[in-house]
Protein backbone atom coordinates (compact mmCIF):
# COMPACT_ATOMS: atom_id res chain seq x y z
CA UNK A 1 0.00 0.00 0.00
CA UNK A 2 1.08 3.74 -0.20
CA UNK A 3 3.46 5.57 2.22
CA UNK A 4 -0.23 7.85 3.64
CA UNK A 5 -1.48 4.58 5.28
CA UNK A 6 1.17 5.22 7.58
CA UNK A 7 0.78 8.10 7.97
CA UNK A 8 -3.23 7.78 8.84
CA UNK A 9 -2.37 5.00 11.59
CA UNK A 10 0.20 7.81 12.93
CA UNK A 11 -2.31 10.49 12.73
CA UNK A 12 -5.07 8.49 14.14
CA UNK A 13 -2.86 7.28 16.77
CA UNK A 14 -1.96 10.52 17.51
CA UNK A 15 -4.70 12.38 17.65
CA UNK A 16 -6.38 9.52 19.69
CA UNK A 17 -3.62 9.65 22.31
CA UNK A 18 -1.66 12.55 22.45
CA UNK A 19 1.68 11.58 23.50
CA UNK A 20 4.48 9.21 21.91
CA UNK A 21 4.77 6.47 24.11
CA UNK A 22 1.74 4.57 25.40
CA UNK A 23 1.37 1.85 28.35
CA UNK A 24 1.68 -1.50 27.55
CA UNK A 25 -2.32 -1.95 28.02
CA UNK A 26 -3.59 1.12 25.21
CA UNK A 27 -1.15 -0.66 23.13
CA UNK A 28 -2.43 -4.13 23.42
CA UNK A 29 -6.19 -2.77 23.58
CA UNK A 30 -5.03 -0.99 19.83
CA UNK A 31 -3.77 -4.37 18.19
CA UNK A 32 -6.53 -6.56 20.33
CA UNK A 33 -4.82 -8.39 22.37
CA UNK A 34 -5.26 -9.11 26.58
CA UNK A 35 -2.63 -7.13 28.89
CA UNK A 36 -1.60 -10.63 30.43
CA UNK A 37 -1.16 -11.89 27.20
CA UNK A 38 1.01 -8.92 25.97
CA UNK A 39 3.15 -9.54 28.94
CA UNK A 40 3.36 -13.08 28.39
CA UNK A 41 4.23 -13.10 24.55
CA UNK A 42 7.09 -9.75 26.31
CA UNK A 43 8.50 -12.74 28.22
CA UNK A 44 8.88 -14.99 25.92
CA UNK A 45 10.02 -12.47 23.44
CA UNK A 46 7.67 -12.73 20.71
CA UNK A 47 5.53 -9.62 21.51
CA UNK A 48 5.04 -7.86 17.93
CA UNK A 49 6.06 -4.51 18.95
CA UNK A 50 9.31 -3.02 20.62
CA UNK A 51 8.61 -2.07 24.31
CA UNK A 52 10.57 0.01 26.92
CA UNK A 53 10.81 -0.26 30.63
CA UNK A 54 10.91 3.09 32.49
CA UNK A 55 9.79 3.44 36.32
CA UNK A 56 9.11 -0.20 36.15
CA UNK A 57 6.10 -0.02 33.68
CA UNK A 58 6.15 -0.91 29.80
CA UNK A 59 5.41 1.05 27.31
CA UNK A 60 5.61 1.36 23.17
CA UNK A 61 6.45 3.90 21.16
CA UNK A 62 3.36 5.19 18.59
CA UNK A 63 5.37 4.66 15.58
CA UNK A 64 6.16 1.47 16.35
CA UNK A 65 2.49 0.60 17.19
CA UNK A 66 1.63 2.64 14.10
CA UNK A 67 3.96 0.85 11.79
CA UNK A 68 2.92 -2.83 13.06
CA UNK A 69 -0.63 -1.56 12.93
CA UNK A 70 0.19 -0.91 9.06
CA UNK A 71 1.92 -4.18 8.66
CA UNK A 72 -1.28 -6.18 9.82
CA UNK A 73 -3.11 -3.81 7.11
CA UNK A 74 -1.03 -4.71 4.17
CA UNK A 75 -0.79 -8.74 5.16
CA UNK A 76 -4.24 -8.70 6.06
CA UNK A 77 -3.74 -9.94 9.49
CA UNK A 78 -0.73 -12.48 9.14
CA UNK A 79 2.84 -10.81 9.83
CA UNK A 80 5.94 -13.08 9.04
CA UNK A 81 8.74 -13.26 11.99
């Protein structure tokens, strides 16, 4: 697909949130996914989209969540590893 269906997951994620790093649970909530099992797929490292630790809570960047959101769009649901 084009470069501006990034840029509408951005902008809609943006808009939507208003800040560039979310919690771990609006991220998982945006790709539809349980907070447990976010944290479970974190520890076994196969959690779709990069994280950071900072105070002791995760969180993910909106461009990342934008771009995997994207990813799922283009592949129709199925991403490759």
């Amino acid at each position: 697909m084009s470069h501006a269906t990034a840029e509408n997951s951005m902008e809609i994620l943006s808009r939507r949130y208003s800040r560039s790093l979310l919690p771990l649970a609006m991220a998982a909530r945006e790709i539809g996914i349980n907070l447990r099992t976010a944290h479970n797929q974190i520890s076994k490292g196969v959690f779709p989209v990069p994280t950071i630790l900072q105070a002791r809570r995760r969180y993910v960047h909106v461009e990342d969540l934008a771009g995997y959101i994207d990813q799922l769009r283009r592949t129709g649901g199925a991403v490759k590893k």
